[in-house]
N, C-alpha and C. Protein backbone atom coordinates (compact mmCIF):
# COMPACT_ATOMS: atom_id res chain seq x y z
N UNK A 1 58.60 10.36 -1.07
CA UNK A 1 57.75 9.49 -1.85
C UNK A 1 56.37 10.12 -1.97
N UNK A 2 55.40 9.93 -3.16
CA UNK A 2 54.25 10.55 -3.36
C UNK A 2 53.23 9.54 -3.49
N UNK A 3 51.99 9.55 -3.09
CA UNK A 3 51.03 8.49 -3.90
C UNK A 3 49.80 9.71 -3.75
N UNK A 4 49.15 8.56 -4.90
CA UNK A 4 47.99 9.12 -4.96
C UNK A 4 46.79 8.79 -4.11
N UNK A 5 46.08 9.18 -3.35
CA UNK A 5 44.93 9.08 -2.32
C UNK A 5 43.59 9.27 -2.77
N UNK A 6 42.53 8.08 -3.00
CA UNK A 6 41.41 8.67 -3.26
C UNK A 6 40.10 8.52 -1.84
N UNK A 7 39.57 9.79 -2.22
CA UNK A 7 38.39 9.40 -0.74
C UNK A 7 37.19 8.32 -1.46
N UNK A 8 37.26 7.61 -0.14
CA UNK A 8 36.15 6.31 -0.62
C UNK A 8 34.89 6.66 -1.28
N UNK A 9 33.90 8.14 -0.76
CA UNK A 9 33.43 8.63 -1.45
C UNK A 9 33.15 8.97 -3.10
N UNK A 10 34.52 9.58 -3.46
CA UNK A 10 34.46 9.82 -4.62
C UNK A 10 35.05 8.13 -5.91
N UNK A 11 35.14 7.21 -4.96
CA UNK A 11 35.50 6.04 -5.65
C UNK A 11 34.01 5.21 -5.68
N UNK A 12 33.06 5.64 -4.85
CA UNK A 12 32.20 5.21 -4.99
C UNK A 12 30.75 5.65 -6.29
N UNK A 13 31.57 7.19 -6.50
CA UNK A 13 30.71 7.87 -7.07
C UNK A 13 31.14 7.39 -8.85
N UNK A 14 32.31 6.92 -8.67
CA UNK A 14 32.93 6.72 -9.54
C UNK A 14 32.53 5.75 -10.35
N UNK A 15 32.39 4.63 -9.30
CA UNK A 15 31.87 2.97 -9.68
C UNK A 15 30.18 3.48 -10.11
N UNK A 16 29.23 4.34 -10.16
CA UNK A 16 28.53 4.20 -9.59
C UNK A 16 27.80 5.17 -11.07
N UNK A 17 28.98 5.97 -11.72
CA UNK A 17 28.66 6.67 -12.86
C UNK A 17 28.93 5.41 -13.81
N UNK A 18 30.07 4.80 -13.81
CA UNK A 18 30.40 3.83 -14.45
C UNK A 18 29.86 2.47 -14.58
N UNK A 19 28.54 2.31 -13.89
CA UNK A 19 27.83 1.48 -14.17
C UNK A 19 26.68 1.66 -15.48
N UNK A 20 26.91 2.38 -15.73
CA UNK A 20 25.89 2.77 -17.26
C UNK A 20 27.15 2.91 -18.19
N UNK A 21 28.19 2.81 -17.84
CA UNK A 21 29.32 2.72 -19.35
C UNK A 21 29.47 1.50 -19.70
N UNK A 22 28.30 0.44 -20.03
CA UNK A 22 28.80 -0.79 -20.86
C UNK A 22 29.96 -0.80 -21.75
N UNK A 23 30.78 -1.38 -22.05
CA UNK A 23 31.45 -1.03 -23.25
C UNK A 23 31.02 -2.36 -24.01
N UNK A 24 31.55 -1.67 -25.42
CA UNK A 24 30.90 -2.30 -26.67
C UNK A 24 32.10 -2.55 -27.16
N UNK A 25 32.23 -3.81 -27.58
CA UNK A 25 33.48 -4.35 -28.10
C UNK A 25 34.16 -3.70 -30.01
N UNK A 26 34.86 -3.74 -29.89
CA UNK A 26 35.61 -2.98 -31.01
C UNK A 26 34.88 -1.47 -30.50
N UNK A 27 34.05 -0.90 -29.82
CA UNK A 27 34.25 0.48 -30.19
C UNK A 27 35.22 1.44 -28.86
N UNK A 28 36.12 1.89 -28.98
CA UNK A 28 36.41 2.47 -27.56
C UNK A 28 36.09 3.36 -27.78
N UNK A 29 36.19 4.82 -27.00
CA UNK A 29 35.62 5.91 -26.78
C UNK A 29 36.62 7.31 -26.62
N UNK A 30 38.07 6.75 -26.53
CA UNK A 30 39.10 7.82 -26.78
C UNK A 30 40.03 6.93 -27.14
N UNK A 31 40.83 7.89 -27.10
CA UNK A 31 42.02 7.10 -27.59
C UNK A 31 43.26 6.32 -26.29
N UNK A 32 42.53 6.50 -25.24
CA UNK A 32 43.22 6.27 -24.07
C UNK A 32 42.25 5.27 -23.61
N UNK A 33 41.43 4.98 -24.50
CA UNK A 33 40.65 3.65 -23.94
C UNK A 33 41.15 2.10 -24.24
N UNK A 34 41.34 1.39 -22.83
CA UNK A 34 41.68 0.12 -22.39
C UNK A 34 41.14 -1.24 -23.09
N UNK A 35 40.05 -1.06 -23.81
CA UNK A 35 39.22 -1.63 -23.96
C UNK A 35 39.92 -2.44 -24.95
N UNK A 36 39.39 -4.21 -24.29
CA UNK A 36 40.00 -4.84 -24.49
C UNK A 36 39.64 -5.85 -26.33
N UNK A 37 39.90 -6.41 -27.28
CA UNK A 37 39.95 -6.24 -28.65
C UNK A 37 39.23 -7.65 -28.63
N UNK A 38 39.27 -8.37 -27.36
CA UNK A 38 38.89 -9.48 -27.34
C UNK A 38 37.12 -9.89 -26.81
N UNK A 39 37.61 -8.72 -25.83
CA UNK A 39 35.50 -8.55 -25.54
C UNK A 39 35.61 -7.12 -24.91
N UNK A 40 34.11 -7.54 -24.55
CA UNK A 40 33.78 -5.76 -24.18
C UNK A 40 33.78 -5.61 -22.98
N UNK A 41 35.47 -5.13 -22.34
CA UNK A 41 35.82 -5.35 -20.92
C UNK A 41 36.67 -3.90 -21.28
N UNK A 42 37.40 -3.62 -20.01
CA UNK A 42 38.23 -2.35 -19.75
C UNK A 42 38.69 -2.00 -18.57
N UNK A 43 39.65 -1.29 -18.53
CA UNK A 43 39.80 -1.02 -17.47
C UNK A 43 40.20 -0.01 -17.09
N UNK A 44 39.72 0.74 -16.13
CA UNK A 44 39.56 2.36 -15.72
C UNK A 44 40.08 2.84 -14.54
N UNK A 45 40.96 3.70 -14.84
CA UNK A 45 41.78 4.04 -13.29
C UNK A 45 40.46 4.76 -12.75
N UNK A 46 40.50 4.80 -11.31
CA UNK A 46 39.71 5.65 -10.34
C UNK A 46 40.81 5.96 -9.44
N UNK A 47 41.13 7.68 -9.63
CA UNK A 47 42.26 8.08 -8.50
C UNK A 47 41.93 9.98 -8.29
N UNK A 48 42.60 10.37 -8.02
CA UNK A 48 42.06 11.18 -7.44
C UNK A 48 43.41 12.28 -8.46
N UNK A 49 44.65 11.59 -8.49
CA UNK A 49 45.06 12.59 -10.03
C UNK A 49 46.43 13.40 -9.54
N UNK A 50 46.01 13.40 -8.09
CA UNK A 50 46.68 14.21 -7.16
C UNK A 50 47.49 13.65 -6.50
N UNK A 51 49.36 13.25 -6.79
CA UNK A 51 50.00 12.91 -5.44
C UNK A 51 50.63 13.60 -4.71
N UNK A 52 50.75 13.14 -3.56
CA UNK A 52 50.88 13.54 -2.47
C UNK A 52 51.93 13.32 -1.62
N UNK A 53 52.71 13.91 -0.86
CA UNK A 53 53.73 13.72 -0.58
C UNK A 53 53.30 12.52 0.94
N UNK A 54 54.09 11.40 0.81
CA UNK A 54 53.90 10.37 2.22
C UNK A 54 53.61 11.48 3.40
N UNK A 55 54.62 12.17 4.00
CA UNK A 55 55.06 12.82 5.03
C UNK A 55 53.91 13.65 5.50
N UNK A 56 53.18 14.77 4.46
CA UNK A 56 52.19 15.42 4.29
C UNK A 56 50.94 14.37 4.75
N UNK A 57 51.17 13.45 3.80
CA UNK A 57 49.62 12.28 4.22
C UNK A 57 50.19 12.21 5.64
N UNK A 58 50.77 11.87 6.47
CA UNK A 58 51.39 11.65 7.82
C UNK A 58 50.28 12.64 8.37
N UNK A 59 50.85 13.90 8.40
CA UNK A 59 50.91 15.32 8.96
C UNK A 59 49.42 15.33 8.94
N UNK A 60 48.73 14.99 7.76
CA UNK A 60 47.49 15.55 7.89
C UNK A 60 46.37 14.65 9.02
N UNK A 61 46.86 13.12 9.07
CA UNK A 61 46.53 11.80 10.38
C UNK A 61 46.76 12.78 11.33
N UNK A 62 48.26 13.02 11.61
CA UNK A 62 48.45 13.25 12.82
C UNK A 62 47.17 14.55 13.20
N UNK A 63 47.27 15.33 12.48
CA UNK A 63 46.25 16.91 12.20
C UNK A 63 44.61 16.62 13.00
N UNK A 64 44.15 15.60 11.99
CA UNK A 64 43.15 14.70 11.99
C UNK A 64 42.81 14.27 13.72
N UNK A 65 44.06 13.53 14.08
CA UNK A 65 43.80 12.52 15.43
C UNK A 65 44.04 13.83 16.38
N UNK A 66 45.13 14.66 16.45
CA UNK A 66 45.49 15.65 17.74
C UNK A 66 46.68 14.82 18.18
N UNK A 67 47.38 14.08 17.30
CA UNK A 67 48.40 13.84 17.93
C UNK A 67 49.62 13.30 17.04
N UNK A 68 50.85 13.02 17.71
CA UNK A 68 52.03 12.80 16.54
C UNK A 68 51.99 11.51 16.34
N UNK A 69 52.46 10.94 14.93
CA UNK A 69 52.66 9.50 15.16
C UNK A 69 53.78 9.01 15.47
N UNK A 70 54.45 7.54 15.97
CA UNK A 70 55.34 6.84 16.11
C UNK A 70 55.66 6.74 14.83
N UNK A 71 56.89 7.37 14.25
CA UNK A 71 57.45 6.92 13.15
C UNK A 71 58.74 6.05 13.24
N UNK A 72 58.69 5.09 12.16
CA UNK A 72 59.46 3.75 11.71
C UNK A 72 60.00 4.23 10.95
N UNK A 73 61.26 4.95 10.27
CA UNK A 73 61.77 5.05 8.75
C UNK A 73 62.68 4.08 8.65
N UNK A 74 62.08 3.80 6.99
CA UNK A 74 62.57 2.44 6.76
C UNK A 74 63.53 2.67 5.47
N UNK A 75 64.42 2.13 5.15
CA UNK A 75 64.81 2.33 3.33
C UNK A 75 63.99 1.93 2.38
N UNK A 76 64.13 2.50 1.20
CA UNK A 76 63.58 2.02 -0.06
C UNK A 76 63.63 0.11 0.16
N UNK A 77 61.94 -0.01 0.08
CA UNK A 77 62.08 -1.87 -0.67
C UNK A 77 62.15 -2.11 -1.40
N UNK A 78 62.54 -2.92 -2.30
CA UNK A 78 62.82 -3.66 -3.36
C UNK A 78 61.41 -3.52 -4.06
N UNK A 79 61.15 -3.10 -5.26
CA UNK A 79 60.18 -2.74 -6.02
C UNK A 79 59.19 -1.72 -5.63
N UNK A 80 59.51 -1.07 -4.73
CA UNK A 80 59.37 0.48 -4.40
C UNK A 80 59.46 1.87 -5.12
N UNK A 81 58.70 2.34 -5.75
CA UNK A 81 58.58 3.31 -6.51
C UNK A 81 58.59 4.70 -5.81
N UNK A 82 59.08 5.92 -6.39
CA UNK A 82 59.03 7.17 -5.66
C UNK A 82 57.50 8.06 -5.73
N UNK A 83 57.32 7.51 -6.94
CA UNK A 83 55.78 8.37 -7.02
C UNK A 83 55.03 7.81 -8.05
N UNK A 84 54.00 7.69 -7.77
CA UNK A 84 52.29 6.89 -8.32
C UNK A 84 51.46 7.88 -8.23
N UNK A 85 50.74 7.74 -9.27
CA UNK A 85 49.50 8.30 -9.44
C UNK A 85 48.06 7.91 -10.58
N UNK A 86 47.20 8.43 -10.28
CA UNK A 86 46.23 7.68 -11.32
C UNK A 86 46.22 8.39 -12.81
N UNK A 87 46.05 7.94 -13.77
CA UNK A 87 45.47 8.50 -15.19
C UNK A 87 43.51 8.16 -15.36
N UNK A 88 43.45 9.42 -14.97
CA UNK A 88 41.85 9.35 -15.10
C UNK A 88 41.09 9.63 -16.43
N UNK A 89 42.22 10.01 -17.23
CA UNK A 89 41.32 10.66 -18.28
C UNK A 89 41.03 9.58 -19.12
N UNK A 90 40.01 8.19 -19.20
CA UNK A 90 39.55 7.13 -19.41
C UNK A 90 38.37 7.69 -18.44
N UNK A 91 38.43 7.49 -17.31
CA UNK A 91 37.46 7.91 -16.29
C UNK A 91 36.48 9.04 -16.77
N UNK A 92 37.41 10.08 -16.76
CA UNK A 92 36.37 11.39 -17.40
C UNK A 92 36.20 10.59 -18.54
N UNK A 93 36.52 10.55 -19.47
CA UNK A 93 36.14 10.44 -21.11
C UNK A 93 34.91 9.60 -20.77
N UNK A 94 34.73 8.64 -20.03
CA UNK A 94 33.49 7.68 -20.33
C UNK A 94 32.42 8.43 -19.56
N UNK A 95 32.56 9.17 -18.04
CA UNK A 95 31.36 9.52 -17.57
C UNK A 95 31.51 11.08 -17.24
N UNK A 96 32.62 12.09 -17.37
CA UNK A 96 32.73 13.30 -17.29
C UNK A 96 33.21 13.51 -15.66
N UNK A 97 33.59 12.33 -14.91
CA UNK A 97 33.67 12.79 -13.61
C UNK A 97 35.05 12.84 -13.49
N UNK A 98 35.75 13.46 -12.33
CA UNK A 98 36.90 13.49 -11.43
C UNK A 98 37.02 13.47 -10.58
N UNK A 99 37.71 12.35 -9.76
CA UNK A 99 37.39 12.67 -8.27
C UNK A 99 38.41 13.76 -7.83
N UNK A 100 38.03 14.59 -6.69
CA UNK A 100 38.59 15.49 -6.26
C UNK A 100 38.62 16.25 -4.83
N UNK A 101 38.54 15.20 -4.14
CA UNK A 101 38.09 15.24 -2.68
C UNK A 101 39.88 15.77 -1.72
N UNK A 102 40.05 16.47 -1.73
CA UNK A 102 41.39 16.86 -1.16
C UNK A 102 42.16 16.04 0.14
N UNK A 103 43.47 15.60 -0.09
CA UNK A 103 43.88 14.73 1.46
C UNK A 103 43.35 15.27 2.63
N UNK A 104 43.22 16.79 2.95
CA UNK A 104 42.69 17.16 4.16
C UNK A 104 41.39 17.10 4.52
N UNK A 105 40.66 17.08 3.50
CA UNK A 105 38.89 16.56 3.88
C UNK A 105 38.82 15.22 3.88
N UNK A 106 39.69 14.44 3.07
CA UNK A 106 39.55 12.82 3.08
C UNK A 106 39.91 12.11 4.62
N UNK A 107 41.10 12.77 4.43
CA UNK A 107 41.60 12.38 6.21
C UNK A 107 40.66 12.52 7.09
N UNK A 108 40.59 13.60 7.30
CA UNK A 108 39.60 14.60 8.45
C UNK A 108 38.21 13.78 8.36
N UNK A 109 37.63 13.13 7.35
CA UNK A 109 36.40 12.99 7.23
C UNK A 109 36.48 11.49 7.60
N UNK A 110 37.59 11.12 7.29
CA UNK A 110 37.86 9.13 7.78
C UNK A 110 38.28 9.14 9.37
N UNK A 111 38.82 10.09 9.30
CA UNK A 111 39.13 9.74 11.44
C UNK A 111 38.02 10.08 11.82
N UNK A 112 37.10 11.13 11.37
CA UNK A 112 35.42 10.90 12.54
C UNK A 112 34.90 10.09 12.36
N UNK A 113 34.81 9.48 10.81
CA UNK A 113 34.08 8.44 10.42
C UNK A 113 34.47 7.12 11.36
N UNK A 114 35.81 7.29 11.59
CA UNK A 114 36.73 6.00 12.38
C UNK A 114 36.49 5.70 13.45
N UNK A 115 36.37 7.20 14.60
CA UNK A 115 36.15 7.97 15.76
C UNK A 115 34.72 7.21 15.72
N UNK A 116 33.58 7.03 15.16
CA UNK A 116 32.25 7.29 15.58
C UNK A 116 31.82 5.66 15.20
N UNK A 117 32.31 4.85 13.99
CA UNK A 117 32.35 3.69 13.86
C UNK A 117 32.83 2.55 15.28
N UNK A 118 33.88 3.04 15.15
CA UNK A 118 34.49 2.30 16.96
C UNK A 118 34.42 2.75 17.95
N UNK A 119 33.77 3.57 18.33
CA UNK A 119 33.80 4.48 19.25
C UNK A 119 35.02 4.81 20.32
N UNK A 120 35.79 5.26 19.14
CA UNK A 120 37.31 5.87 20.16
C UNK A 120 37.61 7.11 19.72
């Protein structure tokens, strides 16, 4: 299974370009724009573009902490998809950004962050 992972960072940077993209009703801005016919609303993936294999996201925790995890494998649930990911190009088109913060710096950078928040 794959998903896509974004670092909180670059979701913040995201929200944060996208606060100067008012949108203006009837006009969208590509052709992949959301924007809704009824008012001047939209809606914009923020993802990182990149999925990732579950197992790998695992590997890189475990990498992260110094240690293995307790794994549970479970079967496919019922409305369980094999792979997700974001469509950003709405995102770029309105403010030119991408996030692009890699699983191994995102990880790595959330367990110290985790590590130093709780102090464990």
């Amino acid at each position: 299974m794959e998903r896509d992972f974004t670092y909180v960072d670059d979701l913040v940077t995201a929200i944060l370009r996208l606060v100067d993209c008012v949108p203006t009703a009837g006009q969208p801005v590509a052709a992949c724009d959301s924007l809704s016919p009824a008012g001047p609303f939209r809606i914009v993936n923020i993802g990182n573009a990149q999925p990732v294999q579950l197992l790998d996201f695992i590997a890189e925790i475990e990498r992260a902490c110094g240690r293995e995890a307790v794994r549970n494998y479970m079967p496919m649930q019922p409305g369980e998809v094999l792979k997700t990911w974001a469509d950003t190009a709405l995102l770029q088109a309105l403010t030119g950004y991408r996030p692009s913060t890699g699983i191994e710096t995102g990880v790595a950078a959330f367990v110290t962050w985790y590590r130093a928040h709780y102090g464990v």
